[in-house]
Each structure stands twice: as structure tokens, then as C-alpha cells.
C-alpha atoms as a PDB file:
ATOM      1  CA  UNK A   1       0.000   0.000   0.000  1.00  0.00           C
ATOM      2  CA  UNK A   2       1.228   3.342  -1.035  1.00  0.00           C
ATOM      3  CA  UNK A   3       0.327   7.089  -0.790  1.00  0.00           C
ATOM      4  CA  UNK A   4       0.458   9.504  -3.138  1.00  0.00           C
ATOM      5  CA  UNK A   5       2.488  11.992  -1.361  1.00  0.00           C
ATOM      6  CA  UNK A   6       4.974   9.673  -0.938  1.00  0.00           C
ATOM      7  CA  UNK A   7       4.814   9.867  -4.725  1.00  0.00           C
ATOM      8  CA  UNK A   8       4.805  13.602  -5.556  1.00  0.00           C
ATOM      9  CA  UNK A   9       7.326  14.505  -7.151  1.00  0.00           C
ATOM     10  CA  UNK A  10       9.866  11.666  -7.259  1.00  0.00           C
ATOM     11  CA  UNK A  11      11.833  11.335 -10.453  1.00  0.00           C
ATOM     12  CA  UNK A  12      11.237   9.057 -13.085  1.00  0.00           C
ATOM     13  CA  UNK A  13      13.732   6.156 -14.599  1.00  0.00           C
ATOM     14  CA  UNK A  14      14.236   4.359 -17.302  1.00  0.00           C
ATOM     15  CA  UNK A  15      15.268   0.978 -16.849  1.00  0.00           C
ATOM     16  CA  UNK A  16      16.822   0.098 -20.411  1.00  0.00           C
ATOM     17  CA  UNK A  17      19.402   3.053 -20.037  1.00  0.00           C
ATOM     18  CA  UNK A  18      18.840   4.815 -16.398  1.00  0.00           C
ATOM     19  CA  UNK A  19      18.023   8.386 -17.690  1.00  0.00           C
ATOM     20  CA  UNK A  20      16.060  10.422 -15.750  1.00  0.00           C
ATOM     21  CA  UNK A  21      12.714  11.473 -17.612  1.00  0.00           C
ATOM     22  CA  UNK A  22      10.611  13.722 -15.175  1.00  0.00           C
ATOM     23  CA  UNK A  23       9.105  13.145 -12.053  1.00  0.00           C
ATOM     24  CA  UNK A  24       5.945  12.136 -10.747  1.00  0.00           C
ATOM     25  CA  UNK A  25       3.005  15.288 -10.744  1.00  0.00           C
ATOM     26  CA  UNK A  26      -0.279  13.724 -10.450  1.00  0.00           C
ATOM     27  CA  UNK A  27      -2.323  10.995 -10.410  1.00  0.00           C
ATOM     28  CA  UNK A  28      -5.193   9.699 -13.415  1.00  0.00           C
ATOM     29  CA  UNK A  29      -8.131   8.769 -12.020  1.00  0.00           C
ATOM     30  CA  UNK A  30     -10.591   6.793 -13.814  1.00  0.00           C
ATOM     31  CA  UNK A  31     -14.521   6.625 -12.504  1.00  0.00           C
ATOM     32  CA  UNK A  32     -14.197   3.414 -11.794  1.00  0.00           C
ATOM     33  CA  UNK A  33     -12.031   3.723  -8.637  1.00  0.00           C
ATOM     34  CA  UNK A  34      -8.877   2.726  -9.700  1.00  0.00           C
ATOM     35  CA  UNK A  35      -5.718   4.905 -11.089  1.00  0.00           C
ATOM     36  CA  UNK A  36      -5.538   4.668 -14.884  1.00  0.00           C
ATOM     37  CA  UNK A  37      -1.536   5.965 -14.233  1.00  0.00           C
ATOM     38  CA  UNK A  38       0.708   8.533 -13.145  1.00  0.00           C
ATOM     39  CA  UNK A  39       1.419  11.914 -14.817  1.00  0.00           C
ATOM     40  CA  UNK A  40       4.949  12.955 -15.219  1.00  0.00           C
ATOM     41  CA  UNK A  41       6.165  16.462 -15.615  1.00  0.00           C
ATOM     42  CA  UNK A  42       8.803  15.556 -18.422  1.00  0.00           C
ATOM     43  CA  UNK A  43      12.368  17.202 -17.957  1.00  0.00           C
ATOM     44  CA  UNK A  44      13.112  20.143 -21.072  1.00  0.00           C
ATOM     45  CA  UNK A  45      12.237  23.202 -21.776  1.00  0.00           C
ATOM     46  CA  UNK A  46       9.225  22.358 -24.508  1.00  0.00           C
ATOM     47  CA  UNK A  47       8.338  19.164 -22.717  1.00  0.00           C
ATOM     48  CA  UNK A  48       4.940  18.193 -21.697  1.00  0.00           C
ATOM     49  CA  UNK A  49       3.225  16.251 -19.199  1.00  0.00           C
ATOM     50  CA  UNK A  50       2.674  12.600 -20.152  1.00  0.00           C
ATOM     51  CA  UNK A  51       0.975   9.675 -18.367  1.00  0.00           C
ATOM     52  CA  UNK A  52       2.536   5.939 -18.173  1.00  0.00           C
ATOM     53  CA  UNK A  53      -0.219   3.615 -16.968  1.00  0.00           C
ATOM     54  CA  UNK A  54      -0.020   1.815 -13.945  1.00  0.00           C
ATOM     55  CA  UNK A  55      -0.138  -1.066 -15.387  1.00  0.00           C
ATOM     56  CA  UNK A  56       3.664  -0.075 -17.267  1.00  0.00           C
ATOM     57  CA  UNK A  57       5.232   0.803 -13.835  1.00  0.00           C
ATOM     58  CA  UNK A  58       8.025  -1.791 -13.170  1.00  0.00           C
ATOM     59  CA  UNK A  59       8.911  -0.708  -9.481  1.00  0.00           C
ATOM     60  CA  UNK A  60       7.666   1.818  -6.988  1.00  0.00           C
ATOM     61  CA  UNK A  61      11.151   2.598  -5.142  1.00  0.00           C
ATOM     62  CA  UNK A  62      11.604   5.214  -2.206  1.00  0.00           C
ATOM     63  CA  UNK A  63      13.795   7.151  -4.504  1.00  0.00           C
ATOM     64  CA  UNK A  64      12.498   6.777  -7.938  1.00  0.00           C
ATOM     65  CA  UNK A  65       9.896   5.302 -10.147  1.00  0.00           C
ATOM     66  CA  UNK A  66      10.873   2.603 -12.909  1.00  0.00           C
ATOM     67  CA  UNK A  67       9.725   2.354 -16.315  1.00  0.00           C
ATOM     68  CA  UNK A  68      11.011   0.261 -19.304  1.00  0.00           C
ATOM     69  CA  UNK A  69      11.246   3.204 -21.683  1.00  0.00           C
ATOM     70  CA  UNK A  70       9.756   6.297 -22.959  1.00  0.00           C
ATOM     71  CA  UNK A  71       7.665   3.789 -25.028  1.00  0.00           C
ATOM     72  CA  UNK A  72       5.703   3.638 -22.114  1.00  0.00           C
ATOM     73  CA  UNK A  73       4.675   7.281 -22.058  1.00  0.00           C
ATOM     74  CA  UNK A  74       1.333   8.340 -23.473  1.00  0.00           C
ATOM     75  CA  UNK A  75      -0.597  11.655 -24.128  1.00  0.00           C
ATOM     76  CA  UNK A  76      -2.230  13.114 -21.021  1.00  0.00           C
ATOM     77  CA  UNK A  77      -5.463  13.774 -21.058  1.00  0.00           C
ATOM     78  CA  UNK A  78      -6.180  17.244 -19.471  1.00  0.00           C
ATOM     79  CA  UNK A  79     -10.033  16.811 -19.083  1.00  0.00           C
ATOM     80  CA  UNK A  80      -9.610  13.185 -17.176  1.00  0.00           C
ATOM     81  CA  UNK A  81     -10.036  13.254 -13.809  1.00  0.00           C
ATOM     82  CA  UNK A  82      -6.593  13.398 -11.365  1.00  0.00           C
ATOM     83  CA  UNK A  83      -5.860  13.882  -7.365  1.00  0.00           C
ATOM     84  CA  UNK A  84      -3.686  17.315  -7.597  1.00  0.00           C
ATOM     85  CA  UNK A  85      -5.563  19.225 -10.493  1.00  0.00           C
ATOM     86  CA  UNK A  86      -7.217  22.927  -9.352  1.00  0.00           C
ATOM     87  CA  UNK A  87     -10.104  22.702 -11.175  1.00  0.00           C
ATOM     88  CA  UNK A  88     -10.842  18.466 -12.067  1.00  0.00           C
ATOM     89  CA  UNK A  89      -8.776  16.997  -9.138  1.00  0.00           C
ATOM     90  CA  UNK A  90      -9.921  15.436  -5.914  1.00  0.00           C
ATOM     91  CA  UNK A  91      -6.936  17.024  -3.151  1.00  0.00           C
ATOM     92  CA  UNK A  92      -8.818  19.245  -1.015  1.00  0.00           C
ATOM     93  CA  UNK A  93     -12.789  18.808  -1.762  1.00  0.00           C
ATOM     94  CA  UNK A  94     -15.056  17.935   0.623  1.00  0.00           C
ATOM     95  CA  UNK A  95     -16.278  13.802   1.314  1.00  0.00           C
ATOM     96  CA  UNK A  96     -19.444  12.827   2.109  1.00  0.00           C
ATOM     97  CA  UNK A  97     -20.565   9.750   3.021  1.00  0.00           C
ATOM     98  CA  UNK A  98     -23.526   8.023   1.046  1.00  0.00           C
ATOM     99  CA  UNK A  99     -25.592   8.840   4.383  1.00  0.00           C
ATOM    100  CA  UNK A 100     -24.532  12.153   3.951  1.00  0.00           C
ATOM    101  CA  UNK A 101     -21.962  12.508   6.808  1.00  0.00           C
ATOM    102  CA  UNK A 102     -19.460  14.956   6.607  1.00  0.00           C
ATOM    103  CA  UNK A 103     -15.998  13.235   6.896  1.00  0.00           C
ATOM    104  CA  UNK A 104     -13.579  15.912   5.714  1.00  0.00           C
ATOM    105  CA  UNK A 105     -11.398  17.419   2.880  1.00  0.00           C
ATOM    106  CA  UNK A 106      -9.480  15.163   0.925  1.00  0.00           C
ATOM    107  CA  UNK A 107      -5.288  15.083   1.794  1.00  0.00           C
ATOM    108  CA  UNK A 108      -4.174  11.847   0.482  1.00  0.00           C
ATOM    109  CA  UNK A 109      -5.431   9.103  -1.377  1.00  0.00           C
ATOM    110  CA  UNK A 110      -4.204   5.179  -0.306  1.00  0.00           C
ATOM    111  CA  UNK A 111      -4.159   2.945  -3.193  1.00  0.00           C
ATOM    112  CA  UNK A 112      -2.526  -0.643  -4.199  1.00  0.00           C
ATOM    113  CA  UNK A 113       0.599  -0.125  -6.158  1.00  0.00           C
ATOM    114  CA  UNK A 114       0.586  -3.270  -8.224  1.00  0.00           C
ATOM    115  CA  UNK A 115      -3.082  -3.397  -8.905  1.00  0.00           C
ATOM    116  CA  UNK A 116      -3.539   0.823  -9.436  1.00  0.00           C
ATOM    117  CA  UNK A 117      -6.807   0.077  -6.845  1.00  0.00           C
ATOM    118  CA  UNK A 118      -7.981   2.960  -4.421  1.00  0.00           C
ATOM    119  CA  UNK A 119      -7.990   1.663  -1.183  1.00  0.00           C
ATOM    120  CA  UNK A 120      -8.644   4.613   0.807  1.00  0.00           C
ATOM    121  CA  UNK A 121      -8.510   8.454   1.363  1.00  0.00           C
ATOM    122  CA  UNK A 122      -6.882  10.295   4.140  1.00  0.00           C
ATOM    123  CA  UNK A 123      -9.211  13.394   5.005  1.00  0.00           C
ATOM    124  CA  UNK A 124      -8.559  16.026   7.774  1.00  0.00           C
ATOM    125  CA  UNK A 125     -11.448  18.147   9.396  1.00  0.00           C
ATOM    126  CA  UNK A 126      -8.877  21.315   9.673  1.00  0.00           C
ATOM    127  CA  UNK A 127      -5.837  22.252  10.890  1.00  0.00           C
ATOM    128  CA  UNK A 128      -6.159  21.663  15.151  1.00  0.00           C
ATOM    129  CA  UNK A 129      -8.655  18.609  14.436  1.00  0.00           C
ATOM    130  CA  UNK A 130      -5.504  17.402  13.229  1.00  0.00           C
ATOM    131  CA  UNK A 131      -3.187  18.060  15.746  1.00  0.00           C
ATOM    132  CA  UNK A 132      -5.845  16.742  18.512  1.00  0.00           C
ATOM    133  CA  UNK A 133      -7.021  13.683  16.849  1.00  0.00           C
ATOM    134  CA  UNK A 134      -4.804  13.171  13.635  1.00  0.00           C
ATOM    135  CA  UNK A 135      -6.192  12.657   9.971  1.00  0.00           C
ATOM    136  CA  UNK A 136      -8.402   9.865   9.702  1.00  0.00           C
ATOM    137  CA  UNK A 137      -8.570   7.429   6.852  1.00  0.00           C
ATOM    138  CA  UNK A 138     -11.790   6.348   4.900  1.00  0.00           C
ATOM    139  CA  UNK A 139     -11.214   3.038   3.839  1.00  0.00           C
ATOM    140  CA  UNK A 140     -13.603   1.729   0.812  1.00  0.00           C
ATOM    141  CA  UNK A 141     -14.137  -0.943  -1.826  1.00  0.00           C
ATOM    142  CA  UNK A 142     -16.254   1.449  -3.746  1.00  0.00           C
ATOM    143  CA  UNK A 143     -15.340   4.290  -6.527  1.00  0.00           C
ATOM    144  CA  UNK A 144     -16.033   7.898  -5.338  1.00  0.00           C
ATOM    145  CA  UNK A 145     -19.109   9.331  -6.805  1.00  0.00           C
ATOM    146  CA  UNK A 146     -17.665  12.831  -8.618  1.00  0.00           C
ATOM    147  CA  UNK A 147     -20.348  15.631  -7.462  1.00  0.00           C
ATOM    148  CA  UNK A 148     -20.208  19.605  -8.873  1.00  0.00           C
ATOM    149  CA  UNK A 149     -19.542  20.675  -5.503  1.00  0.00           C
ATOM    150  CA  UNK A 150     -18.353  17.608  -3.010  1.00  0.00           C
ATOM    151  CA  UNK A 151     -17.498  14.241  -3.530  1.00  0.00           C
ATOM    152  CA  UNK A 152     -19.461  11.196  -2.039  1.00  0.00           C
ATOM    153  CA  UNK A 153     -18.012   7.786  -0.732  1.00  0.00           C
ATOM    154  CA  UNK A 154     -19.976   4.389  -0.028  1.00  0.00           C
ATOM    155  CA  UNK A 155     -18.542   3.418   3.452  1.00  0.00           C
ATOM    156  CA  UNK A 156     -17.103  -0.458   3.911  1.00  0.00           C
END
């Protein structure tokens, strides 16, 4: 199990040759509550972002991500949904449960590394909630439901 800011912003390798291609800036969501892959802020000056799929990720390391190649890179698709983005991403909205329970702004999001599953989201209920009580963790089996203004999660 892995979060994604232990992700953010880790580089990017290529296993055929070891060159560095970018580093980790987001994560693709799909509406079926799993990660469709991870978008990489490619290194140059005219480079853009690219997604590899999840699925194409050879190793999850402390200190890096692994890839075979930039063969693995694809086009990233600005309208899909992602954890980080201002305006389509999930890091800070509010969660609701189905019963319509408050449970906080989104932080993190927990998810199976091999598999590219969701299996949870870290929320926090403000700043001294947290240092009182810590962040709690909704854990679910479910995909979040995307709402205009909040987002809503069936409870395990």
C-alpha cells in the first residue's frame, strides 16, 4: 500500500538506459475507482506532461519510479479526472458519506501499487482537528461518486 504523497514529485527512470525522464506530478483517475496511471512532468524546456499507466510501472522505489522506456509514455489527457488538479482533481474537496456525513477534505489518497486500486482516502477536518485527533482514513471498496460541488463515498 502506497500514498500519493509519498509519490509527488519523485523522479522518473528508465530501466533500459537509467536516464532520468521527469518526475511524478499527479495521479489519473478513472470513474471506476482505480488509477488509470501517473502523470509525469517531463524534464526540457518544450516538454509536456505525459501519463505511463499503472499497469507499465516496473517498481515503486523510495527514490524513484521505474519504467522500461519512454515507449511507455502516453498523451495526457487534461479533461480526465486526477488527485492534484485545481479545477478536475480530488486534493482538497469535501467527502461525504452516502448517508450524507461529513468526513472531511481530501489530503491523500491510499491505493494498491501493483493493482492501481484505491484503497482509501486520508481526510482532515482542519488544521487543530488534526493536531488533537490526527487525519483519519476512509477506507472503501467502492469508486467515489464525482459531485459539482463535493465528492461522495460508499462506506465499507
Amino acid at each position: 500500500m502506497r500514498t500519493f504523497s509519498l509519490l509527488k514529485e519523485i523522479p522518473v527512470f528508465q530501466l533500459n538506459d537509467g536516464k532520468a525522464i521527469g518526475s511524478v506530478k499527479d495521479l489519473c483517475l478513472n470513474n471506476e475507482g482505480t488509477i488509470k496511471g501517473l502523470v509525469i512532468n517531463r524534464k526540457g524546456w518544450f516538454s509536456k506532461q505525459a501519463m505511463v499507466p499503472i499497469d507499465l510501472v516496473q517498481a515503486f522505489g523510495n527514490d524513484g519510479v521505474m519504467i522500461e522506456s519512454e515507449d511507455c509514455l502516453q498523451c495526457h489527457n487534461k479533461k480526465a479526472h486526477s488527485f492534484m488538479h485545481p479545477h478536475r482533481g480530488i486534493y482538497g474537496k469535501p467527502l461525504l458519506s452516502a448517508e450524507g456525513e461529513k468526513l472531511g477534505l481530501i489530503e491523500d489518497v491510499y491505493f494498491n501499487e501493483e493493482l492501481g486500486t484505491i484503497l482509501g482516502y486520508e481526510v482532515t477536518e482542519g488544521f487543530f482537528a488534526d493536531l488533537k485527533e490526527g487525519r483519519k482514513v476512509v477506507k472503501t471498496d467502492k469508486p467515489l461518486v464525482y459531485g459539482k460541488d463535493v465528492l461522495f463515498v460508499h462506506m465499507k
